[in-house]
N, C-alpha and C. Protein backbone atom coordinates (compact mmCIF):
# COMPACT_ATOMS: atom_id res chain seq x y z
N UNK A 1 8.55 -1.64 11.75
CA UNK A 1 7.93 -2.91 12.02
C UNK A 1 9.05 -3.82 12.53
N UNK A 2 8.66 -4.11 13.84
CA UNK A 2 10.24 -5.20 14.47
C UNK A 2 9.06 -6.69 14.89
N UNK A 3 10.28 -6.56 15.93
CA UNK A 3 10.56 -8.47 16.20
C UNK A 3 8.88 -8.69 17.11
N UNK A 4 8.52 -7.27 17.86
CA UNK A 4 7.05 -7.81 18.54
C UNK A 4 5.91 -8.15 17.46
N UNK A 5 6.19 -7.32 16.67
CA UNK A 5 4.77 -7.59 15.57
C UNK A 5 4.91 -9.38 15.24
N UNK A 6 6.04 -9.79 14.58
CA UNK A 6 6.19 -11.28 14.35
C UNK A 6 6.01 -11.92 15.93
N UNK A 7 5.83 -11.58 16.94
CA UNK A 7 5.76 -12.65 18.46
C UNK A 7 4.47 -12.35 18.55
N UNK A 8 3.69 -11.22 17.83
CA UNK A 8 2.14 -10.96 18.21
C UNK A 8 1.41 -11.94 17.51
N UNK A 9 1.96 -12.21 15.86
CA UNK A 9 1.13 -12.68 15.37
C UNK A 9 1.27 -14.43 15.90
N UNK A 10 2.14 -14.75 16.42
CA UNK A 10 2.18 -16.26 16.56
C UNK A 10 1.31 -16.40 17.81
N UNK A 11 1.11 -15.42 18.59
CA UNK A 11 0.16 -15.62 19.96
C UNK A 11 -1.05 -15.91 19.45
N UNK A 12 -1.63 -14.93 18.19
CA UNK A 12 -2.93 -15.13 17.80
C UNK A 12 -3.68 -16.02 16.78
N UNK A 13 -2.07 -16.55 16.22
CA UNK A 13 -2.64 -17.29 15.08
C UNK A 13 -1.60 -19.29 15.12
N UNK A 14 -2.62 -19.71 14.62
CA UNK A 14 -1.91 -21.38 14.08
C UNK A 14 -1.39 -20.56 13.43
N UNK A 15 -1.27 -20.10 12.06
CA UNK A 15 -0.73 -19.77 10.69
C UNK A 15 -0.05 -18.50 10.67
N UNK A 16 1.29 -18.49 11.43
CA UNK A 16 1.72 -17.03 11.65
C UNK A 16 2.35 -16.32 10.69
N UNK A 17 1.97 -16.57 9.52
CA UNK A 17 3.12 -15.78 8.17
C UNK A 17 1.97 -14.92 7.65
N UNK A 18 1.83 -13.80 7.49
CA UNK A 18 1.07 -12.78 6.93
C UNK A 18 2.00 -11.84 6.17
N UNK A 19 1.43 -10.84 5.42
CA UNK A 19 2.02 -10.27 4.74
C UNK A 19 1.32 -8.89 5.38
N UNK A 20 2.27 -7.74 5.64
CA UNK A 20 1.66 -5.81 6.28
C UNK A 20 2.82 -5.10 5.73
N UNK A 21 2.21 -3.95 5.88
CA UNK A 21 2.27 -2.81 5.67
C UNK A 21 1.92 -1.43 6.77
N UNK A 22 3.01 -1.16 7.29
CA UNK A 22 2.76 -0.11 8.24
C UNK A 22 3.54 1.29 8.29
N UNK A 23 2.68 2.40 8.21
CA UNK A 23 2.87 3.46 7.38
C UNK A 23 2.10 4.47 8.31
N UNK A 24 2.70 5.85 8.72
CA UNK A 24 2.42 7.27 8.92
C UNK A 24 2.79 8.37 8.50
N UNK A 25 1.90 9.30 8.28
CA UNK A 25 2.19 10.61 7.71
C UNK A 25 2.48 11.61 8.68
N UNK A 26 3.47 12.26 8.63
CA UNK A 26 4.10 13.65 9.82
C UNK A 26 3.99 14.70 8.88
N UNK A 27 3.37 15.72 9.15
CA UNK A 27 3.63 16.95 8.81
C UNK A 27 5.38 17.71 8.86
N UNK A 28 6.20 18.11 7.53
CA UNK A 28 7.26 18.82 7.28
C UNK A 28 7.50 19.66 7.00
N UNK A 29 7.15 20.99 7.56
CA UNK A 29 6.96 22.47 7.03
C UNK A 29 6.20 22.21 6.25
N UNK A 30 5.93 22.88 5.19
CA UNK A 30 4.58 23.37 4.51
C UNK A 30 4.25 21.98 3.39
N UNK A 31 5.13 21.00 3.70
CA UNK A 31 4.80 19.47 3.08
C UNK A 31 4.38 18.31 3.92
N UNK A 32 4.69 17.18 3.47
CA UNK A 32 4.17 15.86 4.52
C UNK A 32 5.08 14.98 4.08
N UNK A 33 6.01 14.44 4.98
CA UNK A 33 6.41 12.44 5.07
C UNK A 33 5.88 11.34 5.17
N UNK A 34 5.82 10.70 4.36
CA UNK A 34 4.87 9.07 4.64
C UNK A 34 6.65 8.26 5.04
N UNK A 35 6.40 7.48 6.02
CA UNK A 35 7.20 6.99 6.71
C UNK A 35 6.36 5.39 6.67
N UNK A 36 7.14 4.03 5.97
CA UNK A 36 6.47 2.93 5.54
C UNK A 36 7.79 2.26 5.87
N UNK A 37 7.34 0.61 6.21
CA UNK A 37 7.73 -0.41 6.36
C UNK A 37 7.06 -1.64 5.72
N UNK A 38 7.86 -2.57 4.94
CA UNK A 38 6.93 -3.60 4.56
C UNK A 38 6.91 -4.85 4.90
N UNK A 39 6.63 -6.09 4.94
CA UNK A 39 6.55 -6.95 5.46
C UNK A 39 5.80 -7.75 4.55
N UNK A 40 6.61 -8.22 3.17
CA UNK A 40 6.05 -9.05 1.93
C UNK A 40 5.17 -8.30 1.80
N UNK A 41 4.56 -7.28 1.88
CA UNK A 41 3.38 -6.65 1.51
C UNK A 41 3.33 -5.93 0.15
N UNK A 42 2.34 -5.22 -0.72
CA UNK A 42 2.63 -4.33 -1.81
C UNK A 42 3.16 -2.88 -1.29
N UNK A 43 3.97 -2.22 -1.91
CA UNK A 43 4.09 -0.88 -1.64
C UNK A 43 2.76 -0.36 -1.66
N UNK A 44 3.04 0.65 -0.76
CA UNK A 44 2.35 1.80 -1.14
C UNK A 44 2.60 2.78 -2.82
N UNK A 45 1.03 3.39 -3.27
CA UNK A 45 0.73 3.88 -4.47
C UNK A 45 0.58 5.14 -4.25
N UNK A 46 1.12 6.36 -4.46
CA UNK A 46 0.64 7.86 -4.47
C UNK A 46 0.74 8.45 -5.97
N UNK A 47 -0.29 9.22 -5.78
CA UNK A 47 -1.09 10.06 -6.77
C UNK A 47 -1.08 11.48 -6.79
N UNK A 48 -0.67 12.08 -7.56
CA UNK A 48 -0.47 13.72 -7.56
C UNK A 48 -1.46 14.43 -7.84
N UNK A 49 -1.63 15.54 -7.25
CA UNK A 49 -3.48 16.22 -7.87
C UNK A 49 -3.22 16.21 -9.26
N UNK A 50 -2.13 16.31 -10.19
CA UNK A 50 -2.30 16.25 -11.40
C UNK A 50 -2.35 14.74 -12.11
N UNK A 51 -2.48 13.66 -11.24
CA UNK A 51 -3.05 12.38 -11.93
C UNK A 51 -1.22 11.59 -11.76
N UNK A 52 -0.18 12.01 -11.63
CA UNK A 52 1.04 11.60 -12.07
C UNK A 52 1.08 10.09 -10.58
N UNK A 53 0.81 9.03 -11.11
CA UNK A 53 0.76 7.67 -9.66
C UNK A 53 2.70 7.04 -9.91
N UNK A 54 2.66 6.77 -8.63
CA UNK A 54 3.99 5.65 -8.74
C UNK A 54 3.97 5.35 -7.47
N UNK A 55 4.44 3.71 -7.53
CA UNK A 55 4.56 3.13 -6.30
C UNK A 55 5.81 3.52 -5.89
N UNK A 56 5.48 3.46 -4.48
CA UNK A 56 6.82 3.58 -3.85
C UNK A 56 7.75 2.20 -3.23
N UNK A 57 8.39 1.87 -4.48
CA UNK A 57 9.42 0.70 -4.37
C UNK A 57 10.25 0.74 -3.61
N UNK A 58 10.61 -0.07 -2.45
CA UNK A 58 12.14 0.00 -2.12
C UNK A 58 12.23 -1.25 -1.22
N UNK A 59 13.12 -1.38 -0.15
CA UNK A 59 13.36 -2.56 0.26
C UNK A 59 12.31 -3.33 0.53
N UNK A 60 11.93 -4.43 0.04
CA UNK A 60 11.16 -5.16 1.30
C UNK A 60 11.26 -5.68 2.32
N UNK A 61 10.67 -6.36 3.47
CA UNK A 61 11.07 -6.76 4.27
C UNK A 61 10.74 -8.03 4.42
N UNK A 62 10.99 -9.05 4.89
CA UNK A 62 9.47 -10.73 4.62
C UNK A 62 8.66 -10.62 5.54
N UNK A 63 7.57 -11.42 5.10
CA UNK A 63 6.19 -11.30 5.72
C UNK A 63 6.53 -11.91 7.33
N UNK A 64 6.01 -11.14 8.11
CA UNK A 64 5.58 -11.51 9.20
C UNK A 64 5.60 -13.06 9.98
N UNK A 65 6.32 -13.50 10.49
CA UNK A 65 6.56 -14.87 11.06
C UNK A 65 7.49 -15.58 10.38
N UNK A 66 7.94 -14.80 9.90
CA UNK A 66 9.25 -16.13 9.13
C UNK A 66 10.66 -16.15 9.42
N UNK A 67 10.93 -15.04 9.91
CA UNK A 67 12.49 -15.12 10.44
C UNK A 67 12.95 -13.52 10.72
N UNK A 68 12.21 -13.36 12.65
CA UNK A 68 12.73 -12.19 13.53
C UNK A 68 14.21 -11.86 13.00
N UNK A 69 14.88 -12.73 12.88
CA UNK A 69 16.30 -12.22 12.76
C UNK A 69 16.72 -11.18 11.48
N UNK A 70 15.49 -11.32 10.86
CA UNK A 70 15.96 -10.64 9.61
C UNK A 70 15.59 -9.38 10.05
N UNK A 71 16.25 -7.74 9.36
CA UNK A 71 15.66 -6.90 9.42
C UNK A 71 14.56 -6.58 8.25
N UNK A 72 13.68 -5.48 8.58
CA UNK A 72 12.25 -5.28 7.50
C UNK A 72 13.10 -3.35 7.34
N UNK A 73 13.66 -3.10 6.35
CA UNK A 73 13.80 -1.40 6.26
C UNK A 73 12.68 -0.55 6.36
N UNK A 74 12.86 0.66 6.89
CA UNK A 74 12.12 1.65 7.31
C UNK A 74 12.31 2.50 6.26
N UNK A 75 11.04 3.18 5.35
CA UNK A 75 11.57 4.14 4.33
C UNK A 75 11.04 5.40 4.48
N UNK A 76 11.26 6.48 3.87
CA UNK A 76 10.56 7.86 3.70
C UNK A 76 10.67 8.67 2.50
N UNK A 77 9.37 9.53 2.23
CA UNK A 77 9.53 9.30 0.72
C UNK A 77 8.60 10.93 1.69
N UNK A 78 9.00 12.20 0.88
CA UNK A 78 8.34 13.56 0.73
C UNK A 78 6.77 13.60 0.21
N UNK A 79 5.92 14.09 0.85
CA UNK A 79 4.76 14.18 0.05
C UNK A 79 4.05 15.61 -0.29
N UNK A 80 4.24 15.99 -1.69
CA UNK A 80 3.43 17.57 -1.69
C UNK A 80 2.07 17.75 -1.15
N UNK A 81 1.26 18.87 -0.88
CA UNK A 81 0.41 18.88 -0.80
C UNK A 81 -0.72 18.61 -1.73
N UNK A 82 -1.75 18.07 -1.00
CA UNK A 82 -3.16 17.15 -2.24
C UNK A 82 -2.34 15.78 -2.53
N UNK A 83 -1.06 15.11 -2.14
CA UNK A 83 -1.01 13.86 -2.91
C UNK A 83 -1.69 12.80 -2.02
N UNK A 84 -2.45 11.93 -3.13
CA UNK A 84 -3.35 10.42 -2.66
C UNK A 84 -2.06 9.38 -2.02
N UNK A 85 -2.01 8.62 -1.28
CA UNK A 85 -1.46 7.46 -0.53
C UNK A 85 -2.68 7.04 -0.67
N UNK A 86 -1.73 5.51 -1.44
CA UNK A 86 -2.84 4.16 -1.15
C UNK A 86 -2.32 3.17 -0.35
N UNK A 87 -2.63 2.69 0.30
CA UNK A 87 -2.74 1.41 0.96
C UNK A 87 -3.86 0.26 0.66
N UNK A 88 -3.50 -1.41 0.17
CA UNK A 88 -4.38 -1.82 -0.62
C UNK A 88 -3.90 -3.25 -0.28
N UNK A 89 -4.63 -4.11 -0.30
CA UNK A 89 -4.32 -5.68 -0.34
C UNK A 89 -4.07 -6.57 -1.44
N UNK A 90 -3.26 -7.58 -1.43
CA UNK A 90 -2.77 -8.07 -2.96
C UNK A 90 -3.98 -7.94 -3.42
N UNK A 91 -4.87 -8.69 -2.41
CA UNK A 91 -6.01 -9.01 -3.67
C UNK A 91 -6.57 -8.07 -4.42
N UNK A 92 -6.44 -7.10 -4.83
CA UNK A 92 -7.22 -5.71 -5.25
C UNK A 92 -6.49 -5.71 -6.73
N UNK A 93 -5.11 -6.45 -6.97
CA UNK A 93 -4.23 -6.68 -7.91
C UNK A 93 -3.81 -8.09 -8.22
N UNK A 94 -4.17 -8.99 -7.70
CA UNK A 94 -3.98 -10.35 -7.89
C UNK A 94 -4.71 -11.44 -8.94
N UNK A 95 -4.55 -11.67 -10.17
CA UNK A 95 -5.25 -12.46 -11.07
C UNK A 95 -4.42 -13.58 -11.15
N UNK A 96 -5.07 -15.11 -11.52
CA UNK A 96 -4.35 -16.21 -11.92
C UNK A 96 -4.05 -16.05 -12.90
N UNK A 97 -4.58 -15.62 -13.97
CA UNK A 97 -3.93 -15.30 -15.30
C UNK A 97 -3.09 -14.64 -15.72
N UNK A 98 -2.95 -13.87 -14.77
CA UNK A 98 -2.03 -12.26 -15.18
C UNK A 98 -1.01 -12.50 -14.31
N UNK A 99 0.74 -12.04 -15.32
CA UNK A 99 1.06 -11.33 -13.73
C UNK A 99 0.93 -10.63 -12.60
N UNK A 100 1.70 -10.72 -12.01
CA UNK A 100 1.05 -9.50 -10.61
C UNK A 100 1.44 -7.93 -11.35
N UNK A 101 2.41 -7.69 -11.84
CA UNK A 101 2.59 -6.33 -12.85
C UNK A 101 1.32 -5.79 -13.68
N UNK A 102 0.70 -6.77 -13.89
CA UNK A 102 -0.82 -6.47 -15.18
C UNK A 102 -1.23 -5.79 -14.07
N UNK A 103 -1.76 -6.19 -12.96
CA UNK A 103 -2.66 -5.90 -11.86
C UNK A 103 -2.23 -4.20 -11.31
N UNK A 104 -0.69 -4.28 -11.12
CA UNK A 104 -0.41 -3.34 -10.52
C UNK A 104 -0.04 -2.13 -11.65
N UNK A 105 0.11 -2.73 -12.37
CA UNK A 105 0.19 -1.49 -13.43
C UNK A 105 -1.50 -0.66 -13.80
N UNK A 106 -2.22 -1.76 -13.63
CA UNK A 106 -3.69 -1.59 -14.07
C UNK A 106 -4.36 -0.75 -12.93
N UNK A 107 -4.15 -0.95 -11.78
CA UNK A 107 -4.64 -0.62 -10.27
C UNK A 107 -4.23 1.06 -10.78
N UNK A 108 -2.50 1.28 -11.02
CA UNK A 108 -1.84 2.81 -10.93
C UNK A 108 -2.77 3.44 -12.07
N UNK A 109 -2.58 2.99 -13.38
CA UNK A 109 -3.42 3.55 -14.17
C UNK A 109 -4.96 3.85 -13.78
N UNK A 110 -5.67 3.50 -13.11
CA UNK A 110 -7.17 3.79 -12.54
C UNK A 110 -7.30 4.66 -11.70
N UNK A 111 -6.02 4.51 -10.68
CA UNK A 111 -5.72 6.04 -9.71
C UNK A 111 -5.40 7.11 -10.21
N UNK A 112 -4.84 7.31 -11.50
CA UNK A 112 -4.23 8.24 -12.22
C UNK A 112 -5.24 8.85 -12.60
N UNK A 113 -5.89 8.26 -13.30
CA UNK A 113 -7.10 8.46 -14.34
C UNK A 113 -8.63 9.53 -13.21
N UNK A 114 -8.40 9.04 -12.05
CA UNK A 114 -9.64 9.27 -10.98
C UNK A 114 -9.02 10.11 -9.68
N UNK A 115 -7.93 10.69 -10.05
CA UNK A 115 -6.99 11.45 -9.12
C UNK A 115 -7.60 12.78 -8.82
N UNK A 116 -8.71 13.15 -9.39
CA UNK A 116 -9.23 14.60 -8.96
C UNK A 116 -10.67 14.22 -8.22
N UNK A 117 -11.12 13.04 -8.29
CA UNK A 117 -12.00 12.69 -7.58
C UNK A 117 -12.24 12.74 -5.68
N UNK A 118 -12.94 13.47 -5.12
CA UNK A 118 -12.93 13.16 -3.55
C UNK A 118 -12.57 11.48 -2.73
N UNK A 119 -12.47 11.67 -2.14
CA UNK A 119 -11.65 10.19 -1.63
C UNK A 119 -12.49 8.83 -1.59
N UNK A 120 -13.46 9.54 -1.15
CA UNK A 120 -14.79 8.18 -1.05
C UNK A 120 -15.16 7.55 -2.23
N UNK A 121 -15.38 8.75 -3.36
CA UNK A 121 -15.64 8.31 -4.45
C UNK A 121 -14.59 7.40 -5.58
N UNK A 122 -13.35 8.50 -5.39
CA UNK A 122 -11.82 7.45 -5.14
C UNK A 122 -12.01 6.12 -5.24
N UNK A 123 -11.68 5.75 -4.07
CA UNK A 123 -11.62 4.51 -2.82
C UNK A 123 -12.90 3.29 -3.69
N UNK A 124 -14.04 4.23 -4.34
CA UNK A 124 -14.98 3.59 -4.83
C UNK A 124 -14.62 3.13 -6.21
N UNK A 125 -14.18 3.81 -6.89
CA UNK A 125 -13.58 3.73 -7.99
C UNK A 125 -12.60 2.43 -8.46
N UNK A 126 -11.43 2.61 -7.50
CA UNK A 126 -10.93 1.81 -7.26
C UNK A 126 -11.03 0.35 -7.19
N UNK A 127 -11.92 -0.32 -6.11
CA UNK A 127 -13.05 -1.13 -6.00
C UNK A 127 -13.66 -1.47 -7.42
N UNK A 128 -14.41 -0.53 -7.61
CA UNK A 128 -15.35 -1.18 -8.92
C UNK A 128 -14.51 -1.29 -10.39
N UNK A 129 -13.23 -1.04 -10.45
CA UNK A 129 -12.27 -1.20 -11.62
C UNK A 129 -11.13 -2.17 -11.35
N UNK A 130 -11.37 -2.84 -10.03
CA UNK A 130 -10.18 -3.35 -9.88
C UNK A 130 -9.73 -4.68 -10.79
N UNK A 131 -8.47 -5.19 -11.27
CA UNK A 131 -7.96 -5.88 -12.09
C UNK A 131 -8.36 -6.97 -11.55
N UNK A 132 -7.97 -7.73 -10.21
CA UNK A 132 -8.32 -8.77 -9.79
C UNK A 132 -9.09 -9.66 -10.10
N UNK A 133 -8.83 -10.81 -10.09
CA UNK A 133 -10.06 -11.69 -10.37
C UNK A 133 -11.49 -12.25 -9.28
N UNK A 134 -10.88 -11.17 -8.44
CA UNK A 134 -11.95 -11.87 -7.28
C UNK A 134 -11.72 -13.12 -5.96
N UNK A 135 -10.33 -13.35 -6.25
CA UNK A 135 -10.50 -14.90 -5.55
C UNK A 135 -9.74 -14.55 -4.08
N UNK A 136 -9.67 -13.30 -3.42
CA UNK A 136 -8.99 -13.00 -2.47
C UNK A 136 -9.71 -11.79 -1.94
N UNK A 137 -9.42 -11.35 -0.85
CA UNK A 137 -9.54 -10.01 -0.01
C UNK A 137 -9.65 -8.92 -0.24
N UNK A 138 -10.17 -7.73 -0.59
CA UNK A 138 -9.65 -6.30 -1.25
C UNK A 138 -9.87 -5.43 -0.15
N UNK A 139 -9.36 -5.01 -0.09
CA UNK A 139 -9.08 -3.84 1.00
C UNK A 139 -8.12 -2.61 0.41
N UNK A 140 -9.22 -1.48 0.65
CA UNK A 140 -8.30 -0.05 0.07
C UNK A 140 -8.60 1.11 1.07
N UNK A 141 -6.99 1.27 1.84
CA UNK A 141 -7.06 2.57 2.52
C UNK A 141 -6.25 3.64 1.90
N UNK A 142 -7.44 4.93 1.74
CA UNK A 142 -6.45 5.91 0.99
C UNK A 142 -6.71 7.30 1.90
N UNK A 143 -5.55 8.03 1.52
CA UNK A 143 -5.72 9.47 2.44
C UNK A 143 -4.74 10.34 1.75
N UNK A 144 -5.56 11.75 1.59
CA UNK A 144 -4.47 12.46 1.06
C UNK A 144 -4.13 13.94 1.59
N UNK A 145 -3.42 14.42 1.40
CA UNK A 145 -2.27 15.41 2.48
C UNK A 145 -3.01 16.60 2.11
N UNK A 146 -3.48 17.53 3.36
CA UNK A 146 -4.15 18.75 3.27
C UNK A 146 -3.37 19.69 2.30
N UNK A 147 -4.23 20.64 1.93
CA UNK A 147 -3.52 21.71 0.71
C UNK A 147 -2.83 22.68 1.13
């Protein structure tokens, strides 16, 4: 994620500070790479067919419109086969009451718990357990690596 994404969003918007997440999977011999960048955004969440979730922490980068000059790190993290990648919007983890940790700890624990489930039903799961209080956006993209 570079300097055009921050000149795109000021073309389209009064309010150019957003928060993304941009992320692909490459096939690695008989495994897969998720290759992520963040941009104030949440990490990405993966899930092992045996239920085992952890986000994938590492640099952040700042949200979108606030200062090209900075760099946003590029990361890569191995993925076995069958593991869930989530992609998800604060709001899916965001309560006024709670820290943001309650949320995100609460979000991993629900993926863990629903990790043998097909994706749709997943994705649904997710949704209907989420910690949030409601007062924002939810959005959940998940996909997981052929066997």
């Amino acid at each position: 994620m570079r300097e055009p994404d921050d000149h795109t969003l000021h073309a389209v918007t009064d309010n150019p500070v957003t928060t993304a997440c941009l992320a692909r999977i490459e096939p690695a011999g008989k495994a897969w790479t998720l290759h992520w960048s963040t941009a104030g955004h949440p990490p990405p969440l993966t899930v092992t067919p045996d239920g085992r979730a952890r986000y994938l922490n590492a640099d952040p980068g700042v949200p979108l419109g606030v200062d090209t000059a900075l760099p946003r790190p590029d990361h890569a993290c191995p993925l076995s086969p069958g593991t869930t990648v989530i992609l998800f919007t604060d709001g899916l983890v965001e309560h006024r009451d709670h820290p943001l940790d309650h949320g995100m700890n609460a979000l991993a624990a629900t993926a863990a718990a629903h990790a043998g489930l097909p994706l749709d039903e997943f994705c649904r799961a997710l949704a209907d357990r989420h910690p949030s209080d409601g007062h924002d956006d939810l959005a959940i993209l998940a996909l997981r690596t052929p066997a």
